[in-house]
C-alpha atoms as a PDB file:
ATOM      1  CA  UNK A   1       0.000   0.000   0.000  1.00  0.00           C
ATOM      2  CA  UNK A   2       1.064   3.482  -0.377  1.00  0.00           C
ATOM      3  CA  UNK A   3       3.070   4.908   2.216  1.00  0.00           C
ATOM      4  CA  UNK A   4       0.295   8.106   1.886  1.00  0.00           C
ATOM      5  CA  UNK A   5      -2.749   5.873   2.772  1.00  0.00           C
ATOM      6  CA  UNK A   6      -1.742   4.861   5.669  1.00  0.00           C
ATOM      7  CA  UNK A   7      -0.958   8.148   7.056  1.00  0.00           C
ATOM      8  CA  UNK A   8      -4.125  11.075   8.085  1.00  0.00           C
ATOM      9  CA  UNK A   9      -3.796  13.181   5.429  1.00  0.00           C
ATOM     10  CA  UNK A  10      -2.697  13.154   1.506  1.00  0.00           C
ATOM     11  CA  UNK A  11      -0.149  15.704   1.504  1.00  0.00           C
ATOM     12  CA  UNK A  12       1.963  13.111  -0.686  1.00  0.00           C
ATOM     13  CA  UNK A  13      -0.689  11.476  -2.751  1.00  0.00           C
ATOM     14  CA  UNK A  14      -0.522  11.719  -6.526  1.00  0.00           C
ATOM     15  CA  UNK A  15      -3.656  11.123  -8.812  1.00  0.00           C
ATOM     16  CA  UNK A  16      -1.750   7.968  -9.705  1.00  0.00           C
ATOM     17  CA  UNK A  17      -1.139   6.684  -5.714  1.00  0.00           C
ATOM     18  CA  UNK A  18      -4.962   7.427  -5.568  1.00  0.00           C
ATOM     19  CA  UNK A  19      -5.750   5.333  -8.821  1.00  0.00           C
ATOM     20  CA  UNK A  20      -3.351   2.588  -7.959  1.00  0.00           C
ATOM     21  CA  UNK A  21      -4.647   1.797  -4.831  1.00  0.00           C
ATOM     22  CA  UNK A  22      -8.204   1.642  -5.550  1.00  0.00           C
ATOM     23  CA  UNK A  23      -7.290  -0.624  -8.620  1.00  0.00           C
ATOM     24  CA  UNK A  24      -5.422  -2.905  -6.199  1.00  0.00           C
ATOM     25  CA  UNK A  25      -8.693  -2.545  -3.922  1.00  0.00           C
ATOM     26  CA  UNK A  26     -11.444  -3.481  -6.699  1.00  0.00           C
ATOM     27  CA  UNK A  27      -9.296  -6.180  -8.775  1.00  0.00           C
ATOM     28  CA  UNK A  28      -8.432  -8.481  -5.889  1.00  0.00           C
ATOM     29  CA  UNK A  29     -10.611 -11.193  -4.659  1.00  0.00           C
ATOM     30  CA  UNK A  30     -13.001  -9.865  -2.305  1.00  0.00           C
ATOM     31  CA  UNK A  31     -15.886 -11.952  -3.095  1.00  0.00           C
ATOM     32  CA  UNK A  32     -14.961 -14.251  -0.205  1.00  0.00           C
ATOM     33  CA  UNK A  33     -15.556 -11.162   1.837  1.00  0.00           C
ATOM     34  CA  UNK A  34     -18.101  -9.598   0.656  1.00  0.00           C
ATOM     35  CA  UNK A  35     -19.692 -11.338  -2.137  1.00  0.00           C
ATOM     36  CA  UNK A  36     -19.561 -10.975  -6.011  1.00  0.00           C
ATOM     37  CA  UNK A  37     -19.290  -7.242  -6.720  1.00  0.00           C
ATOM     38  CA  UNK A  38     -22.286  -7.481  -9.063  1.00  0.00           C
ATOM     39  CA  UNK A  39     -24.434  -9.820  -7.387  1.00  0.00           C
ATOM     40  CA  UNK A  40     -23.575  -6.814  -4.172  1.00  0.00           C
ATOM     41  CA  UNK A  41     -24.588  -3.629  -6.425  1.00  0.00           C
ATOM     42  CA  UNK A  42     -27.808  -5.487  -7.655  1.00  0.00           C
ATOM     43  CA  UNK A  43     -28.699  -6.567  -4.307  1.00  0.00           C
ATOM     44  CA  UNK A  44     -28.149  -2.911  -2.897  1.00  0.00           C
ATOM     45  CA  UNK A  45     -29.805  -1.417  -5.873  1.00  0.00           C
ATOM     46  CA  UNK A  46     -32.931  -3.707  -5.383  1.00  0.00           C
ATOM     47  CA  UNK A  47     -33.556  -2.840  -1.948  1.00  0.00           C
ATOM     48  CA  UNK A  48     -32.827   0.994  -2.796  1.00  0.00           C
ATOM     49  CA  UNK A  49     -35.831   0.412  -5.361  1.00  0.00           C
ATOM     50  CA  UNK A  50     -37.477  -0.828  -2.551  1.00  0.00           C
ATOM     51  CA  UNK A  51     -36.925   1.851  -0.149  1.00  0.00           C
ATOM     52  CA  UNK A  52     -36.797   4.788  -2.685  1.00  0.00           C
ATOM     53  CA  UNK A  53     -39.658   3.574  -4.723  1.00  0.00           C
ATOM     54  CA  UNK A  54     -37.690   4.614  -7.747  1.00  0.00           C
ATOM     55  CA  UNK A  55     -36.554   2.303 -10.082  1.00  0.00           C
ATOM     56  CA  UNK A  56     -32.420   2.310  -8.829  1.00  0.00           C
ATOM     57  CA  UNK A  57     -30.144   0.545 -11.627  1.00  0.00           C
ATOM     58  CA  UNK A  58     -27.209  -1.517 -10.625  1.00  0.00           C
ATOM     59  CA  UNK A  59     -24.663   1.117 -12.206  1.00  0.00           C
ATOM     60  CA  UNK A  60     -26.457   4.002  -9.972  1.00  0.00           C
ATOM     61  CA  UNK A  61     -24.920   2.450  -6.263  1.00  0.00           C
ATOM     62  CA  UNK A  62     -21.660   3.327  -7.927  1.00  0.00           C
ATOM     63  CA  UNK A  63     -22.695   6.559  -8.388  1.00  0.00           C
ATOM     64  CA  UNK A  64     -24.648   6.901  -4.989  1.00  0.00           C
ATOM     65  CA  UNK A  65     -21.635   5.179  -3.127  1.00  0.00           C
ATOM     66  CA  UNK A  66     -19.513   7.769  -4.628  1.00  0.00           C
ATOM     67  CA  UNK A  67     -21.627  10.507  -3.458  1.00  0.00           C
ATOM     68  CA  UNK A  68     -21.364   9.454  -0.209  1.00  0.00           C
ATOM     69  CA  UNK A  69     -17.399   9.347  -0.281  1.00  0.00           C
ATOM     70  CA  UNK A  70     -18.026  13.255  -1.843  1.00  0.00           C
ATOM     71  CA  UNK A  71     -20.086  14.331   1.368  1.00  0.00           C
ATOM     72  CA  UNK A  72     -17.422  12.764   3.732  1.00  0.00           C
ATOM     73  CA  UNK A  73     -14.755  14.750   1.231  1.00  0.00           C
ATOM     74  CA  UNK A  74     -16.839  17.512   1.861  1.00  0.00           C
ATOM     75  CA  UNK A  75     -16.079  17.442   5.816  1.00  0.00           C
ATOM     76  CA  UNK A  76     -12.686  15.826   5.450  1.00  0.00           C
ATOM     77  CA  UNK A  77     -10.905  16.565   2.398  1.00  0.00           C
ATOM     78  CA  UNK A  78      -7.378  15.100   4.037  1.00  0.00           C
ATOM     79  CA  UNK A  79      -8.463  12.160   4.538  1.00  0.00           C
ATOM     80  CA  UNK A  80      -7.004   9.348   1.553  1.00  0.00           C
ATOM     81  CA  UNK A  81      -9.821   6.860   2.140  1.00  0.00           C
ATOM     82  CA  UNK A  82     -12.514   8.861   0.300  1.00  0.00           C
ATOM     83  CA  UNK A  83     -10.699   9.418  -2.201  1.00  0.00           C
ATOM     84  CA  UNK A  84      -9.848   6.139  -2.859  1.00  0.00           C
ATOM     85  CA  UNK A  85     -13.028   4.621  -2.160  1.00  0.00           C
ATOM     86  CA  UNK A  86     -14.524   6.852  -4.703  1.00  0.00           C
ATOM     87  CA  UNK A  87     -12.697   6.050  -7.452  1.00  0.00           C
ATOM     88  CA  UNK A  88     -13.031   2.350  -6.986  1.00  0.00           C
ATOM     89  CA  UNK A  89     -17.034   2.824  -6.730  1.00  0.00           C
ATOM     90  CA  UNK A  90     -16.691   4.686  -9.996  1.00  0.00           C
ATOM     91  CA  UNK A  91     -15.066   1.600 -11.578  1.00  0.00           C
ATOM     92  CA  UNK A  92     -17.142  -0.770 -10.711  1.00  0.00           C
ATOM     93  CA  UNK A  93     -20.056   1.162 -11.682  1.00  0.00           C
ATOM     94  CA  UNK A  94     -18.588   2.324 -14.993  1.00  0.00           C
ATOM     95  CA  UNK A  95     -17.852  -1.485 -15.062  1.00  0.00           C
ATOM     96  CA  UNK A  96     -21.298  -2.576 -14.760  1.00  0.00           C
ATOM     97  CA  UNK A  97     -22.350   0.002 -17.096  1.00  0.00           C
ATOM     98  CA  UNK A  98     -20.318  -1.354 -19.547  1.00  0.00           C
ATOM     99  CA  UNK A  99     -21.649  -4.430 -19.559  1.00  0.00           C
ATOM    100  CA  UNK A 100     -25.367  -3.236 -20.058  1.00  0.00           C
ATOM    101  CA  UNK A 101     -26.702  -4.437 -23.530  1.00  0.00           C
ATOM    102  CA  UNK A 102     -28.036  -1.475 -25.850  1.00  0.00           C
ATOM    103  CA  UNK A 103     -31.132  -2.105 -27.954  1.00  0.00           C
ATOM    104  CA  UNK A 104     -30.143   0.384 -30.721  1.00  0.00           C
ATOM    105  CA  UNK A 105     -26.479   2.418 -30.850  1.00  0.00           C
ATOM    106  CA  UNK A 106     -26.595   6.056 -30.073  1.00  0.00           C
ATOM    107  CA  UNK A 107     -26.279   8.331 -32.976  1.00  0.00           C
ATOM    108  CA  UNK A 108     -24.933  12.206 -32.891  1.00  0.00           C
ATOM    109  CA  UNK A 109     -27.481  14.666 -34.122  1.00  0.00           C
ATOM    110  CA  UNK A 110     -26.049  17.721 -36.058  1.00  0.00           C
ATOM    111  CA  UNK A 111     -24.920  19.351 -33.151  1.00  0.00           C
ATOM    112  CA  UNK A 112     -22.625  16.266 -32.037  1.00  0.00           C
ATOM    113  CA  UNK A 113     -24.585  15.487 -29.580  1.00  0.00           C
ATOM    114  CA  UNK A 114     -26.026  11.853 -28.413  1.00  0.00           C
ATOM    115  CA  UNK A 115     -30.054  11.678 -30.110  1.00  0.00           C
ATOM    116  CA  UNK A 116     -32.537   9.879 -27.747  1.00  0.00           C
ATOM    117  CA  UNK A 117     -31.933   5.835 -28.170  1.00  0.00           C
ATOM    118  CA  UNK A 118     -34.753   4.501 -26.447  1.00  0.00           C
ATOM    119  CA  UNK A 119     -33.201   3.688 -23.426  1.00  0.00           C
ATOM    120  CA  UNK A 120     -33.676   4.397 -20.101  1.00  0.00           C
ATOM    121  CA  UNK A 121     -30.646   6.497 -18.393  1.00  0.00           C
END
C-alpha cells in the first residue's frame, strides 16, 4: 500500500497513488468477503428500489456510493480513504455500465450530440 494511505492526510498522494490503490482494492478477490461485486450492487440497488420507490439501476450504487465518499470529502478533504473509495465505486459502476446491452447504438445529431436511443438512463 502506499506509504500516503496509511498516514491522516494526503499531503503526498498523486492522482496515480490514488488510482493505484483503488485498482489494487477493486481487482483483488473480495468476493470471499463480501460477495460478487455485481451480485452486491444489484442486491443494494434492489432494496434501494425498494426503499426509494424509484426504479435504482445496478450502475447508480456506484454513483450513490460515490456521493457518499463526496459528502465525507466535503467534511474531510485530508483524509485518503474517500478518495480512494470513490474512485473504486466509480469503476465498478462504470464497469457494470459497460456491460449493459443497448437495444439500438446512439447516434450524434447535427450538433454532435447523443439523439434519444430509447433507453432508459
Amino acid at each position: 500500500m502506499a506509504k500516503w494511505a496509511t498516514s491522516k492526510n494526503i499531503e503526498e498522494a498523486t492522482r496515480g497513488d490514488i488510482l493505484d490503490t483503488a485498482k489494487k482494492y477493486v481487482t483483488k478477490d473480495r468476493a470471499s468477503d463480501h460477495g460478487d461485486m455485481e451480485d452486491n450492487f444489484k442486491m443494494i440497488a434492489d432494496f434501494w428500489s425498494t426503499y426509494l420507490g424509484v426504479d435504482v439501476k445496478t450502475h447508480d450504487v456506484g454513483v450513490m456510493m460515490n456521493l457518499l465518499k463526496v459528502a465525507r470529502i466535503k467534511s474531510n478533504p485530508e483524509h485518503p480513504d474517500n478518495w480512494v473509495d470513490g474512485a473504486g465505486y466509480m469503476a465498478c459502476g462504470g464497469e457494470i455500465a459497460s456491460k449493459r446491452k443497448r437495444t439500438t447504438i446512439p447516434k450524434l445529431d447535427a450538433n454532435g450530440k447523443f439523439e434519444k436511443h430509447g433507453e432508459a438512463l
